[in-house]
PDB file of N, CA and C in Angstrom:
ATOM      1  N   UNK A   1     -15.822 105.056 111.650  1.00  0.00           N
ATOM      2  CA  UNK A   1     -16.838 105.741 110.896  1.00  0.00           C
ATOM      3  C   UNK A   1     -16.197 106.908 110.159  1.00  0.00           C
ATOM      4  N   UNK A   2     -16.888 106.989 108.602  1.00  0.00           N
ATOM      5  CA  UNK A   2     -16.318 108.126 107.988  1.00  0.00           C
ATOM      6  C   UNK A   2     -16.869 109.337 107.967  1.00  0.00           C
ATOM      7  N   UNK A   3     -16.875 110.633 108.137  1.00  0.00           N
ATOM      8  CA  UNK A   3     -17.801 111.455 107.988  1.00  0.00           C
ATOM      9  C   UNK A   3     -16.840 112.646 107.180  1.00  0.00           C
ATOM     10  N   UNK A   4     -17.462 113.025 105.987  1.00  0.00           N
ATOM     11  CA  UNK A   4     -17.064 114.531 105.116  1.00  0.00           C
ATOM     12  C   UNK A   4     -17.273 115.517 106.004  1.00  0.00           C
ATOM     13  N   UNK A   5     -16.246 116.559 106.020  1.00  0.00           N
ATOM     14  CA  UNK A   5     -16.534 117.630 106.529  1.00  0.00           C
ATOM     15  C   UNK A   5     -15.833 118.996 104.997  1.00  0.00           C
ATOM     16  N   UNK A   6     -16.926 120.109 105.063  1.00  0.00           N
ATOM     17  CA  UNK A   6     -16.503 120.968 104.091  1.00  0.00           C
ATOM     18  C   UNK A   6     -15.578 121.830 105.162  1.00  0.00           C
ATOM     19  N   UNK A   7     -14.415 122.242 104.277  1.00  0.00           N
ATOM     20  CA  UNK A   7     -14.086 123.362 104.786  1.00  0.00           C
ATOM     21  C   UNK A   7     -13.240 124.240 103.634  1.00  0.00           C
ATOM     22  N   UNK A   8     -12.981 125.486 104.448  1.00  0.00           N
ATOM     23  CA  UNK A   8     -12.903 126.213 103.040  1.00  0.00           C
ATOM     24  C   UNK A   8     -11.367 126.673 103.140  1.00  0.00           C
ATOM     25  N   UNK A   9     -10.561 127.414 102.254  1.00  0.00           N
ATOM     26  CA  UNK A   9      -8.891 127.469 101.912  1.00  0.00           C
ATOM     27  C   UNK A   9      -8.507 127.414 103.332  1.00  0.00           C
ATOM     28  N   UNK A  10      -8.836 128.319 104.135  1.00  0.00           N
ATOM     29  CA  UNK A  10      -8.353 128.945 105.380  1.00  0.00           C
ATOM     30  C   UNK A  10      -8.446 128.042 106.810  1.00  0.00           C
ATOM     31  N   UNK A  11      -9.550 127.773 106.747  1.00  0.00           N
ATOM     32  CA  UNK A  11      -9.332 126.460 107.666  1.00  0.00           C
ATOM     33  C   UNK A  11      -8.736 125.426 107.423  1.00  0.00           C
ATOM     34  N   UNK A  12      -8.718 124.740 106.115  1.00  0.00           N
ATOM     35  CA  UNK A  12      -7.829 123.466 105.847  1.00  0.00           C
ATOM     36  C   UNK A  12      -6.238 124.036 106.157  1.00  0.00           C
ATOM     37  N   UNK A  13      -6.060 125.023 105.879  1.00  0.00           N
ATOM     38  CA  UNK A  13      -4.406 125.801 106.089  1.00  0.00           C
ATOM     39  C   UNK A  13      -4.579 125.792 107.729  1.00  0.00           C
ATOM     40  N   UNK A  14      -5.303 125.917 108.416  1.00  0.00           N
ATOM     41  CA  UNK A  14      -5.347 125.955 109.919  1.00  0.00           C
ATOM     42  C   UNK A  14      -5.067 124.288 110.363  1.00  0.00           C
ATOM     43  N   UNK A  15      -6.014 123.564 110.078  1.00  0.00           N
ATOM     44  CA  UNK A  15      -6.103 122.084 110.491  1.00  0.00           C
ATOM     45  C   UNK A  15      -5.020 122.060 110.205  1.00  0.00           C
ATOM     46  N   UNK A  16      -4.074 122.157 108.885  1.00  0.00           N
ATOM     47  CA  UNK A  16      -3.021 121.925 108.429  1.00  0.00           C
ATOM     48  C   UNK A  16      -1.614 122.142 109.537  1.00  0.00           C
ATOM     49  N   UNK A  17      -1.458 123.861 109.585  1.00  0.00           N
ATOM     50  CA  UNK A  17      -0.584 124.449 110.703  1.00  0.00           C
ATOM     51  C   UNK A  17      -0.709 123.592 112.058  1.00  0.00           C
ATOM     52  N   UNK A  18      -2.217 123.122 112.458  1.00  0.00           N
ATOM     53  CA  UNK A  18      -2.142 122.946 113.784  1.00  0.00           C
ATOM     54  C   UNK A  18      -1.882 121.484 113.855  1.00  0.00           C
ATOM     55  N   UNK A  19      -1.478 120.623 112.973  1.00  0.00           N
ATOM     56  CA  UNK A  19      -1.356 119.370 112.797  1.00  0.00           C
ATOM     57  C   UNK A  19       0.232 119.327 112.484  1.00  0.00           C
ATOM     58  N   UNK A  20       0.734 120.022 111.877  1.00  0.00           N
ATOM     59  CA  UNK A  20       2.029 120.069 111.956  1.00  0.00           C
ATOM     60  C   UNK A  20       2.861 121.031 112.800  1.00  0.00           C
ATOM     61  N   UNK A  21       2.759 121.810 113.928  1.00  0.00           N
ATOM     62  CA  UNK A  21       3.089 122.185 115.210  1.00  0.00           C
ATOM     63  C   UNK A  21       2.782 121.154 116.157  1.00  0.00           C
ATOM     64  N   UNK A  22       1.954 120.058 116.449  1.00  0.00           N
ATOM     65  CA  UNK A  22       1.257 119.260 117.621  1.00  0.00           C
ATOM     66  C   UNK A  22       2.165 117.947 116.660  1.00  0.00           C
ATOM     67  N   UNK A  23       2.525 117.874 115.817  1.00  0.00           N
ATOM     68  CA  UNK A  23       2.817 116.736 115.442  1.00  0.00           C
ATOM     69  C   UNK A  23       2.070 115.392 115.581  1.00  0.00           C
ATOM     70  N   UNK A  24       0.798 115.691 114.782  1.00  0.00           N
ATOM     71  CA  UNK A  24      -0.625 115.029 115.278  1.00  0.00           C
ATOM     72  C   UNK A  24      -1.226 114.797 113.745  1.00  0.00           C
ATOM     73  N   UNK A  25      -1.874 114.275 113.493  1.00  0.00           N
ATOM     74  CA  UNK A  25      -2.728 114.188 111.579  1.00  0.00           C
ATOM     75  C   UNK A  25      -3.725 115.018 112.227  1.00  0.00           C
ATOM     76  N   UNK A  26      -4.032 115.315 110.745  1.00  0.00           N
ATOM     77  CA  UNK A  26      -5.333 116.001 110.478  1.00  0.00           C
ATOM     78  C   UNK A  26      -6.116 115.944 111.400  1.00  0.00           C
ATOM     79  N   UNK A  27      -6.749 114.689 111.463  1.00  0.00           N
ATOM     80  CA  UNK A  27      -7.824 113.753 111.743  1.00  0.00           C
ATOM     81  C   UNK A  27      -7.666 113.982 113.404  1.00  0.00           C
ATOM     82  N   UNK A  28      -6.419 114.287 114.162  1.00  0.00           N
ATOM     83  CA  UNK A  28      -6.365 114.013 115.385  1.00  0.00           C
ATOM     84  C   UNK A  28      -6.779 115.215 115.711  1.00  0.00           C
ATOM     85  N   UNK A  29      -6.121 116.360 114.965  1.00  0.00           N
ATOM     86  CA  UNK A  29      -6.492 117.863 115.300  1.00  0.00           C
ATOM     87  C   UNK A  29      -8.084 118.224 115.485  1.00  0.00           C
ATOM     88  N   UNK A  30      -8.323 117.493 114.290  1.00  0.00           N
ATOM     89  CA  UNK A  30     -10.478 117.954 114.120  1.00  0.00           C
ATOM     90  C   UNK A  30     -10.911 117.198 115.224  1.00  0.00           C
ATOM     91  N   UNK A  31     -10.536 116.097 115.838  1.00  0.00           N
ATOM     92  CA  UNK A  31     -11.055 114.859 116.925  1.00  0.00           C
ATOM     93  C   UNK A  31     -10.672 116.224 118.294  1.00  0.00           C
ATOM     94  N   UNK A  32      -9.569 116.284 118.400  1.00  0.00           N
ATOM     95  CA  UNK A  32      -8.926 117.039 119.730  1.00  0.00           C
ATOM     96  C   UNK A  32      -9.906 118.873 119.588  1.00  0.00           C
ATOM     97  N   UNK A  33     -10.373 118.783 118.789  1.00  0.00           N
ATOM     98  CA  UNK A  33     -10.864 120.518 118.731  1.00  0.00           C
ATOM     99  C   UNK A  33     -12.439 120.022 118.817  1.00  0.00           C
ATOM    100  N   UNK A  34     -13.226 118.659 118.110  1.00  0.00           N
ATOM    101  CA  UNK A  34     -14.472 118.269 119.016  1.00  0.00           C
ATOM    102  C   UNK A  34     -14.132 118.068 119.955  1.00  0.00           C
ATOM    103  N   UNK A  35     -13.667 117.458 120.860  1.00  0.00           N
ATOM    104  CA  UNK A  35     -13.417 117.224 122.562  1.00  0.00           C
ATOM    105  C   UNK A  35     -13.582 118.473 122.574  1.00  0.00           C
ATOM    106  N   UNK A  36     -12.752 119.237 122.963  1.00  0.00           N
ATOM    107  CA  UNK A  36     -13.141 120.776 123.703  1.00  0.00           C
ATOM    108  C   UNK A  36     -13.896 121.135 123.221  1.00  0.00           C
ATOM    109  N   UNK A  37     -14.533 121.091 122.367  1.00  0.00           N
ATOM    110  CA  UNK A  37     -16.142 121.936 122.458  1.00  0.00           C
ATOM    111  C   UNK A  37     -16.939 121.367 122.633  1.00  0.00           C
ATOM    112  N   UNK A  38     -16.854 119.879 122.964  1.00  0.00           N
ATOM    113  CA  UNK A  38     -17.900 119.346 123.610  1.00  0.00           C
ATOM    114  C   UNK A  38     -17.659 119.535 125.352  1.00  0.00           C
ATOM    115  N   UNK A  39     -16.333 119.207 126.040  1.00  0.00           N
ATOM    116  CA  UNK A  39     -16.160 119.805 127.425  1.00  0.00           C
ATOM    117  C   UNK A  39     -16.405 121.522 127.803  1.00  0.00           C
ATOM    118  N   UNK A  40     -16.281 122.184 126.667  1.00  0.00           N
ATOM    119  CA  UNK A  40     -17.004 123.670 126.930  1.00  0.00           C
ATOM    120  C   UNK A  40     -18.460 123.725 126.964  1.00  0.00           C
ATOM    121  N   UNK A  41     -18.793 123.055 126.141  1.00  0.00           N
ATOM    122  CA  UNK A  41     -20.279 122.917 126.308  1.00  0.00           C
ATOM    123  C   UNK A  41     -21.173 122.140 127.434  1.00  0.00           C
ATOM    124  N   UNK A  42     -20.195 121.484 128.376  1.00  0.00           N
ATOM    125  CA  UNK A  42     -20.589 120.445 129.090  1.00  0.00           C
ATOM    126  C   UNK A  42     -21.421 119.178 128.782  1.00  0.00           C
ATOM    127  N   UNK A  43     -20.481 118.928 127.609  1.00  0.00           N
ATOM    128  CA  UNK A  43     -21.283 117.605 126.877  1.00  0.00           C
ATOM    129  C   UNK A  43     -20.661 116.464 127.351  1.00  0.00           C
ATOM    130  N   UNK A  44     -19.228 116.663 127.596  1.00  0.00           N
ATOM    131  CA  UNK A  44     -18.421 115.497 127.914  1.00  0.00           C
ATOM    132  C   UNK A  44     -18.682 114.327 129.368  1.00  0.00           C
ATOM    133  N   UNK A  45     -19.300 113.466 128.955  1.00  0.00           N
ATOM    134  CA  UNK A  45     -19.046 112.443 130.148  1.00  0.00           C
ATOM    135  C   UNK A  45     -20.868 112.403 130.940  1.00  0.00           C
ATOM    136  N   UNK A  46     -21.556 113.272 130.016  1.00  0.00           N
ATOM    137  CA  UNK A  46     -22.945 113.477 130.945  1.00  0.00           C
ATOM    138  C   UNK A  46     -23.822 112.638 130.008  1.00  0.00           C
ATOM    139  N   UNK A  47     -24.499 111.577 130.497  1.00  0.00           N
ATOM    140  CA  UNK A  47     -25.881 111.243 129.563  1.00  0.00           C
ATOM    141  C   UNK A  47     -26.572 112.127 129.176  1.00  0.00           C
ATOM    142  N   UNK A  48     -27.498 111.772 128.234  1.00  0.00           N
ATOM    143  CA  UNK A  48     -28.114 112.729 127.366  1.00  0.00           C
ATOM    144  C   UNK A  48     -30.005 112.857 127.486  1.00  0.00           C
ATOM    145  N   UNK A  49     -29.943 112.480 129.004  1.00  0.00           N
ATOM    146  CA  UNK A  49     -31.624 113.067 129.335  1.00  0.00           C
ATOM    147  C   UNK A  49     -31.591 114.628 128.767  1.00  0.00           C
ATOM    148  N   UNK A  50     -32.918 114.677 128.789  1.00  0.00           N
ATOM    149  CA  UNK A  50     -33.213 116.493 128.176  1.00  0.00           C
ATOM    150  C   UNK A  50     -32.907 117.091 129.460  1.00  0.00           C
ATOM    151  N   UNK A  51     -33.271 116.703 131.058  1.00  0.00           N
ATOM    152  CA  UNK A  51     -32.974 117.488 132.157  1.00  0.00           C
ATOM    153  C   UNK A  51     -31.363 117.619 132.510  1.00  0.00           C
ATOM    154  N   UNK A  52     -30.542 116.425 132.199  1.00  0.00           N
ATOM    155  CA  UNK A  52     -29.211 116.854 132.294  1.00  0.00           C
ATOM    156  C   UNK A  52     -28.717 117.516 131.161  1.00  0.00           C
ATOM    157  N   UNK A  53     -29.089 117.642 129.985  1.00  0.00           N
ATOM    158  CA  UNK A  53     -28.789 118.628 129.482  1.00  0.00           C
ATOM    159  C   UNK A  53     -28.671 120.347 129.191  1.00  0.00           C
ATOM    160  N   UNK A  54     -29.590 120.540 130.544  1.00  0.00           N
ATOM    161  CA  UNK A  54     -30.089 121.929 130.600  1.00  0.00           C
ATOM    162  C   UNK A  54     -30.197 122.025 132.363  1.00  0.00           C
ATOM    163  N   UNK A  55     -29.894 121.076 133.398  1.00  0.00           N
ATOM    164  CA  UNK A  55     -29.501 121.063 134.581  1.00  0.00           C
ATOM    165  C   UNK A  55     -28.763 122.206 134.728  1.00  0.00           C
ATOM    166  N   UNK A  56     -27.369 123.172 134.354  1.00  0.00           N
ATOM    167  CA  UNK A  56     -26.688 123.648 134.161  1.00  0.00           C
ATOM    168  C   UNK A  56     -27.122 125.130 134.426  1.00  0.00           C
ATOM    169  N   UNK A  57     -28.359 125.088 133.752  1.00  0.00           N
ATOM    170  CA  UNK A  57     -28.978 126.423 133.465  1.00  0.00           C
ATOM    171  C   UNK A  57     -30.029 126.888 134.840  1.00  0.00           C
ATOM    172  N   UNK A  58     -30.444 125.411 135.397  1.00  0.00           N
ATOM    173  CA  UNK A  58     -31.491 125.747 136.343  1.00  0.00           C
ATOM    174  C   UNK A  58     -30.703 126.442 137.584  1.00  0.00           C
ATOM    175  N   UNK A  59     -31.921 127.664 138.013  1.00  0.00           N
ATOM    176  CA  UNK A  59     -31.508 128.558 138.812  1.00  0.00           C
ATOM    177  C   UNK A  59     -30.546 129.600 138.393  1.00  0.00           C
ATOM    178  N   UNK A  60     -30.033 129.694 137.305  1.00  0.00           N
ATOM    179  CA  UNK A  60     -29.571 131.235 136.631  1.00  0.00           C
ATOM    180  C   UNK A  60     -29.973 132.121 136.566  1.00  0.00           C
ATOM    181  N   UNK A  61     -31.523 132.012 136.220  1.00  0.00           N
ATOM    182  CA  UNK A  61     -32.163 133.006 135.998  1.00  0.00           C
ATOM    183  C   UNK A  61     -32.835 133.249 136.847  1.00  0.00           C
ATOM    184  N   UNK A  62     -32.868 135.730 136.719  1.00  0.00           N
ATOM    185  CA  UNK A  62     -33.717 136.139 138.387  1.00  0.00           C
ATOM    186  C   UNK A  62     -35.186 135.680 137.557  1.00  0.00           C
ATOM    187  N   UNK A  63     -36.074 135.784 138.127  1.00  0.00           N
ATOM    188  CA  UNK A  63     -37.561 136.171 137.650  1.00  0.00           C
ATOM    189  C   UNK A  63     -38.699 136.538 139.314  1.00  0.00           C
ATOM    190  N   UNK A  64     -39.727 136.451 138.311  1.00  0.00           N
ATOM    191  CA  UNK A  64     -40.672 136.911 139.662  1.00  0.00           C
ATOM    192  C   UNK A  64     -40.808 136.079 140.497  1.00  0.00           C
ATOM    193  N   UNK A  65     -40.898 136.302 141.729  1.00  0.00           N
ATOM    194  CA  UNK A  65     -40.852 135.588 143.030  1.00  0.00           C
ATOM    195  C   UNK A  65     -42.468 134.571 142.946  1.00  0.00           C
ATOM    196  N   UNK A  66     -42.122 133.560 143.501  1.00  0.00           N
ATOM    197  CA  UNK A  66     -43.578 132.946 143.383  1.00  0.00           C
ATOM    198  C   UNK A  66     -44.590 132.935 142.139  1.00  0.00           C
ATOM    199  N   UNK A  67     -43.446 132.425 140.812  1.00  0.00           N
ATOM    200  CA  UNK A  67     -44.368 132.472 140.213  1.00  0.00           C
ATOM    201  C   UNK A  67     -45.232 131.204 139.635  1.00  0.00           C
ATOM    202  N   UNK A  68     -45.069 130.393 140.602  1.00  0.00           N
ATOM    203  CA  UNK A  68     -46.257 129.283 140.528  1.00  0.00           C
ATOM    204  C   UNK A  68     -47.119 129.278 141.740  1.00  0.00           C
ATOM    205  N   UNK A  69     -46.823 130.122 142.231  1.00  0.00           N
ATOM    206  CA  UNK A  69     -48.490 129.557 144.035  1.00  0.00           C
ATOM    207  C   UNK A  69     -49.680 129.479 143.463  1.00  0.00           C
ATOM    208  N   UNK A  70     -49.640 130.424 141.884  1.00  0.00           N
ATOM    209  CA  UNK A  70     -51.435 130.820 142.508  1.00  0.00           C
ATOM    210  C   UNK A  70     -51.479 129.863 140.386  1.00  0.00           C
ATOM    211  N   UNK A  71     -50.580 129.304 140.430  1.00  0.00           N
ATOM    212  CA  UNK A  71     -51.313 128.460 139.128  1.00  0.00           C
ATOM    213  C   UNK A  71     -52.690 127.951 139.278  1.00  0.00           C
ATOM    214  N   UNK A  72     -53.198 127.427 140.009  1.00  0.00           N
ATOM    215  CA  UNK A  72     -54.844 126.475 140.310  1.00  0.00           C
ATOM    216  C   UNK A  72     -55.446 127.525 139.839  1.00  0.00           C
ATOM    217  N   UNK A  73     -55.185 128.961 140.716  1.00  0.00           N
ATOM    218  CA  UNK A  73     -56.197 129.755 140.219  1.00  0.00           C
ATOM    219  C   UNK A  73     -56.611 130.458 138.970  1.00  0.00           C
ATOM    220  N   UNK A  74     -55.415 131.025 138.132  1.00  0.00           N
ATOM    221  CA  UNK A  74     -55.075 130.923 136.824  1.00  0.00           C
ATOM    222  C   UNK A  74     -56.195 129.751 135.798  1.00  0.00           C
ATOM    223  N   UNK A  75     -55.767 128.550 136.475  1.00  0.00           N
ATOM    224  CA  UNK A  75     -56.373 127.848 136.071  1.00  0.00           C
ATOM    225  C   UNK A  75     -57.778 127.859 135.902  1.00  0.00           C
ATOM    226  N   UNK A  76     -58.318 128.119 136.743  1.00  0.00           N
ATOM    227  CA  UNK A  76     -59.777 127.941 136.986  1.00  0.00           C
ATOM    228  C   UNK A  76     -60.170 128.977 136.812  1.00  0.00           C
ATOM    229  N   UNK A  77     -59.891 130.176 136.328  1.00  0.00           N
ATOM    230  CA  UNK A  77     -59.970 131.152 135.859  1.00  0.00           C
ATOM    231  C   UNK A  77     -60.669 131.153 133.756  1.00  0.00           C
ATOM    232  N   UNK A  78     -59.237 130.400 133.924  1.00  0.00           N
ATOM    233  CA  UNK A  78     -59.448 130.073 132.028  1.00  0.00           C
ATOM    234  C   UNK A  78     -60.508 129.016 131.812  1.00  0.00           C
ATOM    235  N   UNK A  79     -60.853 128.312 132.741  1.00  0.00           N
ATOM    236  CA  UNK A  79     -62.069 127.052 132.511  1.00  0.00           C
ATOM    237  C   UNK A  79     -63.103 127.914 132.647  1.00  0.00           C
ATOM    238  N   UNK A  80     -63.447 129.078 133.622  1.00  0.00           N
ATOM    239  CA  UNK A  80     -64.652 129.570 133.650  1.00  0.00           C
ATOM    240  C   UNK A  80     -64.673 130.722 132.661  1.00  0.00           C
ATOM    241  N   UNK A  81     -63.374 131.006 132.032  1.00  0.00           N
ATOM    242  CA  UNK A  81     -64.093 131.487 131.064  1.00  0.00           C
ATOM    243  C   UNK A  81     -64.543 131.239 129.281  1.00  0.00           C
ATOM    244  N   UNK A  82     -63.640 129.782 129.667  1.00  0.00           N
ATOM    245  CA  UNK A  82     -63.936 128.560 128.052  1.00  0.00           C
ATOM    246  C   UNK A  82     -65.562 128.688 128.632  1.00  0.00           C
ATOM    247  N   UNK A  83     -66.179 128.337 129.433  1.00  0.00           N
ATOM    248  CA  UNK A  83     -67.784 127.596 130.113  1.00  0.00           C
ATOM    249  C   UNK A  83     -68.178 128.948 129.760  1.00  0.00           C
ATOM    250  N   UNK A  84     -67.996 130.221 129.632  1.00  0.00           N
ATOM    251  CA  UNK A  84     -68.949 131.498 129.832  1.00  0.00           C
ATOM    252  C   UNK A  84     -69.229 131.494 127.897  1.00  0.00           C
ATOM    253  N   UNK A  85     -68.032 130.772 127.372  1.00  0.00           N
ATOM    254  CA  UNK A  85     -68.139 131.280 125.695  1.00  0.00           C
ATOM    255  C   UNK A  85     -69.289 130.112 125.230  1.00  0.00           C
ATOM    256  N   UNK A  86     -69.502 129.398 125.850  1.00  0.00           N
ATOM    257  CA  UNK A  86     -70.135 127.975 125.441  1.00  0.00           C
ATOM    258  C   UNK A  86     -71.454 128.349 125.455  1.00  0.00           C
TER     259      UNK A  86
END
């Protein structure tokens, strides 16, 4: 598959340098620099459900303790007061 990519003086002089130090084409350099940012990102090797994509993240964050027990009530809260506007 072919795909255009723009780039501008300074990066093509980069792809360039880093293709002729690795003794690698172009093409291998831009391929080898997606891999690592897809293994930094933890893209590499994981299917692409929406929950394994963001698995990673669950439990990072502090927040308020218990903040689902009292959802029902919340709930039934906002129904009685849709029924009070009616």
């Amino acid at each position: 598959m072919v795909i255009s990519v723009r780039l501008d003086q300074e990066e093509r002089r980069l792809v360039g340098r880093l293709a002729r130090s690795l003794k690698k084409t172009q093409s291998e350099v831009i391929r080898a620099g997606l891999e690592a940012l897809a293994e930094r990102e933890h893209l590499v090797g994981k299917p692409g459900t929406a929950y394994e994509r963001v698995e990673h993240l669950l439990g990072c964050v502090k927040g308020p303790p218990a903040l689902s027990e009292r959802t029902g009530e919340g709930f039934r809260q906002l129904l009685a007061r849709k029924a009070a506007k009616k």
